[in-house]
Protein backbone atom coordinates (compact mmCIF):
# COMPACT_ATOMS: atom_id res chain seq x y z
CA UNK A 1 99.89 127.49 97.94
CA UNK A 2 95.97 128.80 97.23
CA UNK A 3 95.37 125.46 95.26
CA UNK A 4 96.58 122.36 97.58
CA UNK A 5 94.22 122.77 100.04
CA UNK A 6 96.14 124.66 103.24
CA UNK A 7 93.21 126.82 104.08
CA UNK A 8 91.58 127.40 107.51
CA UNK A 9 88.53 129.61 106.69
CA UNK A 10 85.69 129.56 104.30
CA UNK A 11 86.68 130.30 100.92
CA UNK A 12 82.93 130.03 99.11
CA UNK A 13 80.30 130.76 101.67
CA UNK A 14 78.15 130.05 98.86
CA UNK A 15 79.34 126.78 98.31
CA UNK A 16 79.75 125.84 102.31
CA UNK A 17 76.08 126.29 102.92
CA UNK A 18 75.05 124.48 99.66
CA UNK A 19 77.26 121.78 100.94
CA UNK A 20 75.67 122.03 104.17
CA UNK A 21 72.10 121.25 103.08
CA UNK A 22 73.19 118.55 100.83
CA UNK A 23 75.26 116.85 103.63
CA UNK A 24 72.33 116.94 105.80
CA UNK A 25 69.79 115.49 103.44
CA UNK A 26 71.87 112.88 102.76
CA UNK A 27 72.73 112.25 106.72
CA UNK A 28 76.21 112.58 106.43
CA UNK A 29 78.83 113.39 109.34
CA UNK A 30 82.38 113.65 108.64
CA UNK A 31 84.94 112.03 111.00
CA UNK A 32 87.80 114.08 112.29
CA UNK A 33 91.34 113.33 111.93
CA UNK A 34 91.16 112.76 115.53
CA UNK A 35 88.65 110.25 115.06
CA UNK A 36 90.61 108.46 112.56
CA UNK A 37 93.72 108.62 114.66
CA UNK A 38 92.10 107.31 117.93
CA UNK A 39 88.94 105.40 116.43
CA UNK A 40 87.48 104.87 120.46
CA UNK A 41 86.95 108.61 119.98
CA UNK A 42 84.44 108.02 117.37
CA UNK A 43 80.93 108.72 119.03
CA UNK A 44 79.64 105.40 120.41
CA UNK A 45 76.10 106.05 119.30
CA UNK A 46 78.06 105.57 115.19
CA UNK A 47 79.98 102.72 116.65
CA UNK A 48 76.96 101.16 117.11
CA UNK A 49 74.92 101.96 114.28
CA UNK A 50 77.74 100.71 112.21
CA UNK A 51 77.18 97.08 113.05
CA UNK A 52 74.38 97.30 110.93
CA UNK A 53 76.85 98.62 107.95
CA UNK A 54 78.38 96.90 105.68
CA UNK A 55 81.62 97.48 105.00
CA UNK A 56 81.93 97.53 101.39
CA UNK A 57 78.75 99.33 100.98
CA UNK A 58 78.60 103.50 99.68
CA UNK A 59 77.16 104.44 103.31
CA UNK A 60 77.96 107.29 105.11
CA UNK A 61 79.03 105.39 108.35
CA UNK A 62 81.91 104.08 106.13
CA UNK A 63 83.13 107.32 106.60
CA UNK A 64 84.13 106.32 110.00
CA UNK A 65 85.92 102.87 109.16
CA UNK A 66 88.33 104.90 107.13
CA UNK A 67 91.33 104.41 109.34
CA UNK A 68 93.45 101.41 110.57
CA UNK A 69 90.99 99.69 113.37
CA UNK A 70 88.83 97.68 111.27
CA UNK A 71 88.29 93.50 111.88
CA UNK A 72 88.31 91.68 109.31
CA UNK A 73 84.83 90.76 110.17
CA UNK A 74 83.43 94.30 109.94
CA UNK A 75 82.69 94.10 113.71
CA UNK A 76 83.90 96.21 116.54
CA UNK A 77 87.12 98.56 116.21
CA UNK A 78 90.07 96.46 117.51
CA UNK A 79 92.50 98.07 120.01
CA UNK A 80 95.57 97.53 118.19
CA UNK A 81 95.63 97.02 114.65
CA UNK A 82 95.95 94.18 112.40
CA UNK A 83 99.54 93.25 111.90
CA UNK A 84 101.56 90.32 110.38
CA UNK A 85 105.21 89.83 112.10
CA UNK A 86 106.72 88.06 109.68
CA UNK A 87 108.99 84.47 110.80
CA UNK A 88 112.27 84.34 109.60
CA UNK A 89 111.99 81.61 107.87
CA UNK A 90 110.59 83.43 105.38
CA UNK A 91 112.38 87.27 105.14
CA UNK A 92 116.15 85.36 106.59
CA UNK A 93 116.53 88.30 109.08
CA UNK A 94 116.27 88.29 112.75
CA UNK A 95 114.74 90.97 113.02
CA UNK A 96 111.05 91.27 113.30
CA UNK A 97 109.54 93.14 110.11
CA UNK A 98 106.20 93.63 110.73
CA UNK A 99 103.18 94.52 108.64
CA UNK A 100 99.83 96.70 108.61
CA UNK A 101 97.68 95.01 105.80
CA UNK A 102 95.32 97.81 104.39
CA UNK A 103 92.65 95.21 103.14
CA UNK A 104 90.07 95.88 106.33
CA UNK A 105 89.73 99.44 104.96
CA UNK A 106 86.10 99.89 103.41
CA UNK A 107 84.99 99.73 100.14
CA UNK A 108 87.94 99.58 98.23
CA UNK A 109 90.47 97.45 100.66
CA UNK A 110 93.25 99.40 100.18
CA UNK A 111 94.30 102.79 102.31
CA UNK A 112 94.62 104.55 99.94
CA UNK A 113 90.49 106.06 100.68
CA UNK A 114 92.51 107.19 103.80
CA UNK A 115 94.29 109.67 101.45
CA UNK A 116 90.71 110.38 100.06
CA UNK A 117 89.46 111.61 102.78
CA UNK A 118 92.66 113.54 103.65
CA UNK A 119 92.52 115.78 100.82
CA UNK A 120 88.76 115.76 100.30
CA UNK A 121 87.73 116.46 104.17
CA UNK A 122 89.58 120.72 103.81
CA UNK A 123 87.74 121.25 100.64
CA UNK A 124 84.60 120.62 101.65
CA UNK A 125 84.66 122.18 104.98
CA UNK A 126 86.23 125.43 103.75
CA UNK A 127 83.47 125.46 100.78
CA UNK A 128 85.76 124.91 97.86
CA UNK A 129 83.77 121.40 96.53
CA UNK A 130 80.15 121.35 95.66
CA UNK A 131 78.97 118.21 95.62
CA UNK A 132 75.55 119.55 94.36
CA UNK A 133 77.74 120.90 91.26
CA UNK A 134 81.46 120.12 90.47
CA UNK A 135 83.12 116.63 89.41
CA UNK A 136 85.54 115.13 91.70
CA UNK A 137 88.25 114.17 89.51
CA UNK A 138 90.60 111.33 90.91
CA UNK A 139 94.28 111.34 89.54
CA UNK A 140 95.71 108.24 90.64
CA UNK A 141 97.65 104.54 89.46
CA UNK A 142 94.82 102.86 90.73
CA UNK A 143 93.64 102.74 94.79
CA UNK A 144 93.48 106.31 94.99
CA UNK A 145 90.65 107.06 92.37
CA UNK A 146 88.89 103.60 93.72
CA UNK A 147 88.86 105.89 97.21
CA UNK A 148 88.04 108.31 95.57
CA UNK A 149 84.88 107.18 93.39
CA UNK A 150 83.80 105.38 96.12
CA UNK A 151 84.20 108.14 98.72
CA UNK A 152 82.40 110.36 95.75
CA UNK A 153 79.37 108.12 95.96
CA UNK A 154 78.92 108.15 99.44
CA UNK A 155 78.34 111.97 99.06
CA UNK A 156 76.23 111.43 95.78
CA UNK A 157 78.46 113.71 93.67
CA UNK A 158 80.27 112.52 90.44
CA UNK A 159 83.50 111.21 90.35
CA UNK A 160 86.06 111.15 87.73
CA UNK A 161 88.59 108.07 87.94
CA UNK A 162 92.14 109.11 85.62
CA UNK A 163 94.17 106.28 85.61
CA UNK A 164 96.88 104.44 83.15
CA UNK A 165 95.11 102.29 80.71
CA UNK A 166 97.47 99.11 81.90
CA UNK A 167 96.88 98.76 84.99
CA UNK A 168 95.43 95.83 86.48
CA UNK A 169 92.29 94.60 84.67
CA UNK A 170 91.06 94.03 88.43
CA UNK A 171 91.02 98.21 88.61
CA UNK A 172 88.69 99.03 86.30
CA UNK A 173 86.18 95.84 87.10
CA UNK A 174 85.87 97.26 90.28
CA UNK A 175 85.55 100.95 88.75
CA UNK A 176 83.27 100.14 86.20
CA UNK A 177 80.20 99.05 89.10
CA UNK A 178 81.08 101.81 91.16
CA UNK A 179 80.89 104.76 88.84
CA UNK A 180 77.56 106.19 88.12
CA UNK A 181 78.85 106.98 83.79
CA UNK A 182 80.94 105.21 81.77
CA UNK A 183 82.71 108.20 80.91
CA UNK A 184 83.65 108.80 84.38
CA UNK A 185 86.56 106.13 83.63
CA UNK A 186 89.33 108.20 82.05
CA UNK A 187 92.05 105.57 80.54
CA UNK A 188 95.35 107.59 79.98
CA UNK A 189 98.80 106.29 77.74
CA UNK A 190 101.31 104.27 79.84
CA UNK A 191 101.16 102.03 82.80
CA UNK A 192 102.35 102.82 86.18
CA UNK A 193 105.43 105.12 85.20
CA UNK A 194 102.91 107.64 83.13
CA UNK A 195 102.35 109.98 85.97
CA UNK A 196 102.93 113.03 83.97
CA UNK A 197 100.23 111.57 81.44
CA UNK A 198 97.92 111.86 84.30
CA UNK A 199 99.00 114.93 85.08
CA UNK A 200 98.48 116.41 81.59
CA UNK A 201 94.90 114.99 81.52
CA UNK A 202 94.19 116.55 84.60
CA UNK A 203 95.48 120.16 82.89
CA UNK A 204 93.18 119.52 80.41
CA UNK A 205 89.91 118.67 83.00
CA UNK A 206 91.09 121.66 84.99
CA UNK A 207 90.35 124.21 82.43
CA UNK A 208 86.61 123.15 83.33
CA UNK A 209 85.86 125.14 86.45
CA UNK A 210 83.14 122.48 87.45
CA UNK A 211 85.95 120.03 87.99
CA UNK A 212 88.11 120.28 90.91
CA UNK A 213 91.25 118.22 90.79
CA UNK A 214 92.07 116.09 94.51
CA UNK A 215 96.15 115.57 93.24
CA UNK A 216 97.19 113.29 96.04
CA UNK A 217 100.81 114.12 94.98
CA UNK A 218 100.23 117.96 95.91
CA UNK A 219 97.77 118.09 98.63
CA UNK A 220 99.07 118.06 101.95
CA UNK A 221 95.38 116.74 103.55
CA UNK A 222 97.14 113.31 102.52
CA UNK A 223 100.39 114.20 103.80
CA UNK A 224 98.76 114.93 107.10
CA UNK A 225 95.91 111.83 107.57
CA UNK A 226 98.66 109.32 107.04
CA UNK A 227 101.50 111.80 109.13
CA UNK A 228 98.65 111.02 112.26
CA UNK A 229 96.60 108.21 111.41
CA UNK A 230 99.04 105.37 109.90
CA UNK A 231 101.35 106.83 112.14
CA UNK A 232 99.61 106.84 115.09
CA UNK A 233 98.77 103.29 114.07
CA UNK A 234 101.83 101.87 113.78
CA UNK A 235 102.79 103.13 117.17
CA UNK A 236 100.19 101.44 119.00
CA UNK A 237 101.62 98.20 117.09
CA UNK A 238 104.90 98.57 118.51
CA UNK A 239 103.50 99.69 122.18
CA UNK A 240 101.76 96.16 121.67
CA UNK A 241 104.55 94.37 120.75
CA UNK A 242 106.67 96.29 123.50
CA UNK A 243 104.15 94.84 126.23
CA UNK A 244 105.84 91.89 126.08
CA UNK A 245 108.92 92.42 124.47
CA UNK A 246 110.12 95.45 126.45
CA UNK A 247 113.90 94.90 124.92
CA UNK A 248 112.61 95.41 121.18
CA UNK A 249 112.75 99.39 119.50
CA UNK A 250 111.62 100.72 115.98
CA UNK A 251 114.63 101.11 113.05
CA UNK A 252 113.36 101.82 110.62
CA UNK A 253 109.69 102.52 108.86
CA UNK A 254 109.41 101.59 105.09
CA UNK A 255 107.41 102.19 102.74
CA UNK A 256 106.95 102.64 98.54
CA UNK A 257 107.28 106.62 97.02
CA UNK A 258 103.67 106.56 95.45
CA UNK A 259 102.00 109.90 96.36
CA UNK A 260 104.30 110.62 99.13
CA UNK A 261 101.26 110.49 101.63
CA UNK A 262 101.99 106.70 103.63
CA UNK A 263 105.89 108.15 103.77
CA UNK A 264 104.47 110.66 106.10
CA UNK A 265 103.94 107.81 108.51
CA UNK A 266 108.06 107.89 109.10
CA UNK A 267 108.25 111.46 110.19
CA UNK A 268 105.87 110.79 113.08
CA UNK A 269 107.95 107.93 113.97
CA UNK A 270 110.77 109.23 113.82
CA UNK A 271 109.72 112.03 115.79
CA UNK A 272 109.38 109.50 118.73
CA UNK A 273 111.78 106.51 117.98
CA UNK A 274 114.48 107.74 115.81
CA UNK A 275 113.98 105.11 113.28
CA UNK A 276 114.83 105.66 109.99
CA UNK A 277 112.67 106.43 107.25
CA UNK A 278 113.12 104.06 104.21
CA UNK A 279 111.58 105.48 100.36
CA UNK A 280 111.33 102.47 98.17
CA UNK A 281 110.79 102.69 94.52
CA UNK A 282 111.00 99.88 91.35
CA UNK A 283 114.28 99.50 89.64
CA UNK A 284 112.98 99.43 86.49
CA UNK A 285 112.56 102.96 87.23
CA UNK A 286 114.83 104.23 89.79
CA UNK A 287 114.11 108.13 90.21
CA UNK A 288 115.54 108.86 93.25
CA UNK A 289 117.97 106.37 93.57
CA UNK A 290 119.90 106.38 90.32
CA UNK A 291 117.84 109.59 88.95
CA UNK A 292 116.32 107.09 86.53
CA UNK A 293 113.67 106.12 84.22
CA UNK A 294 111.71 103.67 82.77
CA UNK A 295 108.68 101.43 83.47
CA UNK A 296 107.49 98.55 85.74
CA UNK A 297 104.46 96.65 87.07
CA UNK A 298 104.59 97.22 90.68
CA UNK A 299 101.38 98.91 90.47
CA UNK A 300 100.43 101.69 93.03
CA UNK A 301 104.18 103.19 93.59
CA UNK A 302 104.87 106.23 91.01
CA UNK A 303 107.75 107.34 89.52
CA UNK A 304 109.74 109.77 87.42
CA UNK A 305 108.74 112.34 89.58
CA UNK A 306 109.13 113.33 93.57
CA UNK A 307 105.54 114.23 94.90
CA UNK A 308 105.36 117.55 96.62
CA UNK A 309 104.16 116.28 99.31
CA UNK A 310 107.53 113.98 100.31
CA UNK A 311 109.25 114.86 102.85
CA UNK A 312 112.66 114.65 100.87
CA UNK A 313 115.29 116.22 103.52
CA UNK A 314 113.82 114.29 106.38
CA UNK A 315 114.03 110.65 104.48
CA UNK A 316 117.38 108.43 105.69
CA UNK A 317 117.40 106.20 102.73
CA UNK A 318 116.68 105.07 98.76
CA UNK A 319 115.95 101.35 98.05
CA UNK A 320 114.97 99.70 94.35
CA UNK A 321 113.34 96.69 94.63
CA UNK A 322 112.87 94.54 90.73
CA UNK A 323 109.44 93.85 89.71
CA UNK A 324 111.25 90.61 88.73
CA UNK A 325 111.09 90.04 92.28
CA UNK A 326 107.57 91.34 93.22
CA UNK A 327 106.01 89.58 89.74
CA UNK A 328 107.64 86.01 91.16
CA UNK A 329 107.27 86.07 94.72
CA UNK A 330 103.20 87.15 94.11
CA UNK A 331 103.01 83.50 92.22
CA UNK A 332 105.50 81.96 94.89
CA UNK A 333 102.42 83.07 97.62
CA UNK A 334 99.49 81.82 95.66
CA UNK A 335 99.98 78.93 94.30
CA UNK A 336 99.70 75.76 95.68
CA UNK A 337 103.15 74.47 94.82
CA UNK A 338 105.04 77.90 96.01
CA UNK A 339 102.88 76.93 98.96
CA UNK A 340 103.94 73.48 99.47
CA UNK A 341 107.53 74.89 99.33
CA UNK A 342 107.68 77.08 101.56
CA UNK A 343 105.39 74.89 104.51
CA UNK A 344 107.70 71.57 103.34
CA UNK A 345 111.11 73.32 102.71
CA UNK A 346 111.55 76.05 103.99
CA UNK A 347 109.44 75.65 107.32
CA UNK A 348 107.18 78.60 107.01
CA UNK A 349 104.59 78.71 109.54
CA UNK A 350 100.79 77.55 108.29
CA UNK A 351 99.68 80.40 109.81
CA UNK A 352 101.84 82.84 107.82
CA UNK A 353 101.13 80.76 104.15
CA UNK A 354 97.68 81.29 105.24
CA UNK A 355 97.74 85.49 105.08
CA UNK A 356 100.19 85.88 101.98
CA UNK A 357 97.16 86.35 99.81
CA UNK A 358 97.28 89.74 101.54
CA UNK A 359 100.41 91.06 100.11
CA UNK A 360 100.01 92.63 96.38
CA UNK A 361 102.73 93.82 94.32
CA UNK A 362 103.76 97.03 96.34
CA UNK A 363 103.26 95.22 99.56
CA UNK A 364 105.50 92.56 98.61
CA UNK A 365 108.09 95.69 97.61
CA UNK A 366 107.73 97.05 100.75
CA UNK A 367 108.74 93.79 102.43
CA UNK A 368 111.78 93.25 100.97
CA UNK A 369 113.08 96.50 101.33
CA UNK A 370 112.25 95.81 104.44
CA UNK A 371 114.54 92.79 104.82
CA UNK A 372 117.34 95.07 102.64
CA UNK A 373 117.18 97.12 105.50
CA UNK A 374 117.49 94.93 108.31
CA UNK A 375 120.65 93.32 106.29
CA UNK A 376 122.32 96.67 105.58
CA UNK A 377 121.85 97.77 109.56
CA UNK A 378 122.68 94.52 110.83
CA UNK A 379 119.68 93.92 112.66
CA UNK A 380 119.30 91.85 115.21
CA UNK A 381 116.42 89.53 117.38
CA UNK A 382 115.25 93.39 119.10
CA UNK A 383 114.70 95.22 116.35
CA UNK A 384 111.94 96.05 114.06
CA UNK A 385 111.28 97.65 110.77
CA UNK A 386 107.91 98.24 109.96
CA UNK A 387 105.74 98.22 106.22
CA UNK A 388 102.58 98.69 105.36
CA UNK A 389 100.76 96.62 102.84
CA UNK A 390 98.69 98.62 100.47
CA UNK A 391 96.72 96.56 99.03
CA UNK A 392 96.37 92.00 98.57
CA UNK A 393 96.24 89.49 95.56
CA UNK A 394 93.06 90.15 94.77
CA UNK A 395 93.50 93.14 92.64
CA UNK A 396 95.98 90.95 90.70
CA UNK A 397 94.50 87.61 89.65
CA UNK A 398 94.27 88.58 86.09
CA UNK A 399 98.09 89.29 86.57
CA UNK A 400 98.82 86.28 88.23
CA UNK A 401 98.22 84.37 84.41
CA UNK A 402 100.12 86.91 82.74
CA UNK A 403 103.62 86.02 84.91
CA UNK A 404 103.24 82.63 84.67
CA UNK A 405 103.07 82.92 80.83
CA UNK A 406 105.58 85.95 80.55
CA UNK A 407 107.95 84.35 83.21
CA UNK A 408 107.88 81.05 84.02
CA UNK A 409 106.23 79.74 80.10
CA UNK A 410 103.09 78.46 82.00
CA UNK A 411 104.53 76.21 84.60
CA UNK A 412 104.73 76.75 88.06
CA UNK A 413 106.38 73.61 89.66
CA UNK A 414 108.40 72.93 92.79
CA UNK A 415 111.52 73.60 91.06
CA UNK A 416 110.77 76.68 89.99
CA UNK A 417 109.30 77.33 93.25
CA UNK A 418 112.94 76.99 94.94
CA UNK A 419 114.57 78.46 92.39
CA UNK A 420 111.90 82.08 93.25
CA UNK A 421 112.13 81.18 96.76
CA UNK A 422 116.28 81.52 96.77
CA UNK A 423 116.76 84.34 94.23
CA UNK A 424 114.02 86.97 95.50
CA UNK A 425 113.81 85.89 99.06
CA UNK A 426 117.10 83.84 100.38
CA UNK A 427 119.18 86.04 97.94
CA UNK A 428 117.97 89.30 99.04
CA UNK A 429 121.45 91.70 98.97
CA UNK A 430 122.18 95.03 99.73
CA UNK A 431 122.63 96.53 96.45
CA UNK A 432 120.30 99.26 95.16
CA UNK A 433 120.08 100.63 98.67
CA UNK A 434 121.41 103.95 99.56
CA UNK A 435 122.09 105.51 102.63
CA UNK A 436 121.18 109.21 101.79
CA UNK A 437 123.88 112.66 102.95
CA UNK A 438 122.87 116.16 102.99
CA UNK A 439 124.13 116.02 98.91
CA UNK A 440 121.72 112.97 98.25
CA UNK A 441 118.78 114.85 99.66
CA UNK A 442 119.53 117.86 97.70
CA UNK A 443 119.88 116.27 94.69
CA UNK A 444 116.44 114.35 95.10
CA UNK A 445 114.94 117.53 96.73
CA UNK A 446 115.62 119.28 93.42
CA UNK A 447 114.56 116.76 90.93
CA UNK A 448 111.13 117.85 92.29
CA UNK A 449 111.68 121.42 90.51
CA UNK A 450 110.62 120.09 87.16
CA UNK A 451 107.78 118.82 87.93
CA UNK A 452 106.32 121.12 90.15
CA UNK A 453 107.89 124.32 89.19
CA UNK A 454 108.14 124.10 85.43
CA UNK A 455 105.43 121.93 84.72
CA UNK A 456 102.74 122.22 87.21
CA UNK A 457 102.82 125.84 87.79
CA UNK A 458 104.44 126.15 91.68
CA UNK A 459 106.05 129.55 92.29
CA UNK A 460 109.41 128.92 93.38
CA UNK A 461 108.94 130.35 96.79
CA UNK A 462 106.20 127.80 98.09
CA UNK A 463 108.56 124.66 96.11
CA UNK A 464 111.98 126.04 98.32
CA UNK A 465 110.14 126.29 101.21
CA UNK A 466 109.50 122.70 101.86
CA UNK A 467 113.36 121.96 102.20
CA UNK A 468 113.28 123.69 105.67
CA UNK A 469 111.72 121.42 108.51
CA UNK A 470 109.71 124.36 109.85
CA UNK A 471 107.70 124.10 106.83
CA UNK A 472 106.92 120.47 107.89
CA UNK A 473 106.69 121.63 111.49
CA UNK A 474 104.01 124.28 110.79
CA UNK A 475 101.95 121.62 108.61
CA UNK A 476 101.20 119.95 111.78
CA UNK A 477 98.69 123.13 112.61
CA UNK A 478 96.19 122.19 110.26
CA UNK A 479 95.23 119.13 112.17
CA UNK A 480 93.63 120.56 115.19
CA UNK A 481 92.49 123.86 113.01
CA UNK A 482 90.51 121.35 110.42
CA UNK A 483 89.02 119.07 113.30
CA UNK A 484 87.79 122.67 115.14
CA UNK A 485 86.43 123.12 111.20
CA UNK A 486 84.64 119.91 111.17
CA UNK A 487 83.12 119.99 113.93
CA UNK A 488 81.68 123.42 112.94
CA UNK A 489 80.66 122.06 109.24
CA UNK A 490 78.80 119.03 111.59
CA UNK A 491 77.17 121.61 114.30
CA UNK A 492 76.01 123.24 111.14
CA UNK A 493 74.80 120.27 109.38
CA UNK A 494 72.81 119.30 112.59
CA UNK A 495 75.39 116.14 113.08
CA UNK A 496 77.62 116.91 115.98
C-alpha cells in the first residue's frame, strides 16, 4: 500500500533534508507516539516552556498537547484524563458509561488533530511532504481538516480544507481565520453523507503532484495514534476508576464509524479487557447496519462507505442512533428549560447539567449507544462502557436555532422538554442494534470493496488482506519503527 503511508525509510532524501532545514528554522520538534501515549514522557524542559503557550495558538509546543492529558486550564498534564461518568438519572442504566470529552485538545477542541498528526507525523519523517513546496490537502466532514489547517500552520505550509458545503456554519467561521487563502476552503455537494463527493474532489487535487492528499479514511498513521493514544487513555481512566472500585470491569468501548481511526481505541481494549467493541452510525443512513443510505446531521460520523482503516472482523456490534434523537437532546442540554427539567424532574446532578455543553451531536450519539448497549447486555452497577466525545455545543450554536424552528416550531418549553427527555433518553430501546456473526462481518467487510477497490484504486491483494488479524497485528510495528524515525528526523533537526 505505497500511498497510505506504511513506510519505514526515507522515500525523498531530497525532500527529508528540505524538511529538515525548514523544521529547524521554524523551531519545531515533533512528539512521538510515545509521547502522546504517556504525556510524562514528554521532555520536561517542553513541559515547561509550554506554560507560556497558549493553547489555541499555531505554536509549535501545541504539538505536544495533542493527546488526551490536557486541563482545561491549559496548565500542567493531568495524570488521568478528563472524564464524565455519567448518573443514572440521566442515561436509566446502572451501569457507569463514562466519557473522554475531546474539547481540551488544542486549537481546534476536538481530537480529531490527534488523527492529524497520525497521518501527517510518517510523511514527513520519511520525506514524502514538503512543507517548503506541496499543499496539505484535508479531506474531512469537518474536525479533521480544522486539525489539519491548523496543524498546517504550525509548520507554515498551506493547507487545503475539503469539506461538505452544509456543515455547521460554526466550521467554516473557524476555517475562514485560520487559513492563510480563501481558496484554501474547498465547499463540496452534500452534507455529512457526501463522502464520496470528497473523495472525487480529492481525485481531482491529486492529479496536481504539489498536493498530497492526508485521507484519514485510508491512512493507517490514524488508525495507529488513536489504537495507542485514546486507547492508552481510556485505560488509565478505568485503572482510576478501578482504584476504588476494584469490583467494576470494561464491556464494552463505543464509539461513531467516522474515519475508522477513534474505533481503533476498542482493539487495544479489547486486547486487555475483552470488552466489546461497539461501531455506531446515524439511522438516517445505516451502512453497516441495514447496508443503507441516505443523509443526516450528526456531523463528524461518515457514511455510505466502510473506511479502510476499520477494523471490520474484530468489531462485536452495529448500532443506529436517529439524528431525531441527537438534534433534540443537543436543545434538551442547552437550554435553560431542558435544564430546569432535568435538575427539577428528573434529579440530574448540578454538576452533570453543568458539563452537557460538552457533548455535540456525535458525542451525544455515542452516548446513547452507549446506554443501548448497557440495556442489550444487561448491565449492571460493575460495569462500564466507555465513549468518547468528539467534539461540544459550540460548533453547533447556529444549529441549535435551526432545530428549534425545524422541530419544535420555535418553542422550547417544559413540556416539550419532558416529552425529549422520555422519548430520546427514558425511551432508549434496543432496536437498531446488532450483535455481529462471522456472516455480519463479512458482509460489512465486503461492502468496503467498492469503495476502495473499484473506486479508489486498491489492488485487491492489500483490500483482502486486512480481513486477517495478522494484518492488524503487524500494524502495531510501525509504532516503535516511526518513534526510532522521529527521533532521528529531531537529532537531525538539532531538537532531540
Amino acid at each position: 500500500m505505497p500511498t497510505l503511508g506504511l513506510e519505514t525509510q526515507i522515500i525523498d532524501k531530497a525532500v527529508f533534508e528540505n524538511t529538515v532545514t525548514h523544521f529547524r528554522q521554524a523551531g519545531i520538534r515533533l512528539p512521538t507516539f510515545g509521547e502522546l501515549a504517556e504525556p510524562h514522557r514528554i521532555p520536561a524542559a517542553i513541559r515547561q516552556a509550554l506554560a507560556e503557550v497558549e493553547p489555541d495558538a499555531p505554536h509549535p509546543l501545541n504539538l505536544f498537547r495533542v493527546h488526551w492529558n490536557n486541563s482545561s486550564t491549559g496548565g500542567p498534564f493531568q495524570v488521568v484524563p478528563d472524564h464524565i461518568v455519567l448518573p443514572s438519572t440521566l442515561t436509566g442504566v446502572e451501569a457507569k458509561i463514562v466519557v473522554l470529552p475531546a474539547d481540551h485538545f488544542p486549537m481546534i477542541h476536538a481530537h480529531k488533530v490527534l488523527a492529524t498528526y497520525g497521518c501527517l507525523a510518517p510523511r514527513i519523517i520519511t520525506g514524502q511532504f514538503d512543507p517548503t513546496h506541496h499543499r496539505a490537502i484535508w479531506p474531512s466532514t469537518g474536525n479533521y481538516c480544522r486539525g489539519g489547517i491548523a496543524v498546517s500552520r504550525i509548520m507554515d505550509c498551506r493547507g487545503v480544507a475539503v469539506l461538505p458545503e452544509g456543515m455547521s456554519r460554526e466550521r467554516f467561521d473557524w476555517l475562514e481565520a485560520w487559513v492563510s487563502n480563501p481558496e484554501d476552503i474547498i465547499r463540496t455537494h452534500g452534507t455529512e453523507s457526501n463522502v464520496k463527493e470528497i473523495y472525487d474532489k480529492c481525485a481531482e487535487l491529486d492529479q496536481d503532484p504539489d498536493n498530497i492528499i492526508f485521507n484519514q479514511f485510508s491512512e493507517f498513521g490514524n488508525y495507529l495514534a488513536h489504537y495507542l493514544c485514546t486507547g492508552s487513555a481510556i485505560d488509565r481512566v478505568l485503572a482510576h476508576l478501578q482504584a476504588d472500585h476494584q469490583e467494576l470491569q470494561l464491556r464494552a468501548y463505543i464509539s461513531a464509524t467516522g474515519s475508522g481511526g477513534t474505533l481503533a481505541a476498542g482493539d487495544y481494549l479489547k486486547e486487555r479487557h475483552g470488552s466489546w467493541i461497539v461501531a455506531v452510525e446515524a439511522l438516517e443512513c445505516p451502512t453497516l447496519l441495514y447496508n443503507g443510505f441516505g443523509e443526516h446531521n450528526i456531523q463528524g460520523i461518515g457514511d455510505k462507505h466502510i473506511p479502510l482503516i476499520h477494523n471490520v472482523m474484530n468489531t462485536d456490534a452495529a448500532v443506529a442512533i436517529s439524528d431525531a434523537s441527537t438534534d433534540e437532546l443537543l436543545v434538551l442540554f442547552n437550554s435553560d428549560q431542558g435544564r430546569r427539567y432535568l435538575a427539577e424532574r428528573q434529579s440530574v446532578p448540578v454538576s452533570t447539567i453543568e458539563i452537557l455543553h460538552r457533548f455535540g451531536f456525535s458525542s451525544i450519539c455515542n452516548i446513547l449507544a452507549g446506554i443501548k448497549t448497557a440495556k442489550y447486555l444487561d448491565l449492571g452497577p460493575n460495569d462500564v462502557v466507555v465513549t468518547v466525545a468528539t467534539d461540544g455545543e459550540e460548533l453547533y450554536h447556529s444549529e441549535h436555532e435551526k432545530i428549534l424552528s425545524q422541530r419544535f416550531a420555535g418553542t422550547f418549553d417544559a413540556l416539550t422538554a419532558a416529552e425529549t427527555f422520555g422519548q430520546h433518553l427514558a425511551g432508549v430501546a434496543v432496536d437498531h442494534l446488532l450483535e455481529l456473526s462471522h456472516i455480519d462481518r463479512i458482509r460489512i467487510f465486503n461492502l468496503g470493496y467498492f469503495t476502495w477497490v473499484e473506486q479508489q484504486g486498491i489492488s485487491i491483494e492489500d483490500f483482502v488482506s486486512r480481513r486477517e488479524p495478522v494484518f492488524w497485528r503487524q500494524l502495531l510495528d510501525l509504532i516503535p519503527a516511526w518513534d526510532e524515525m522521529i527521533n532521528e528526523f529531531n537529532s537531525h533537526v538539532g531538537r532531540e
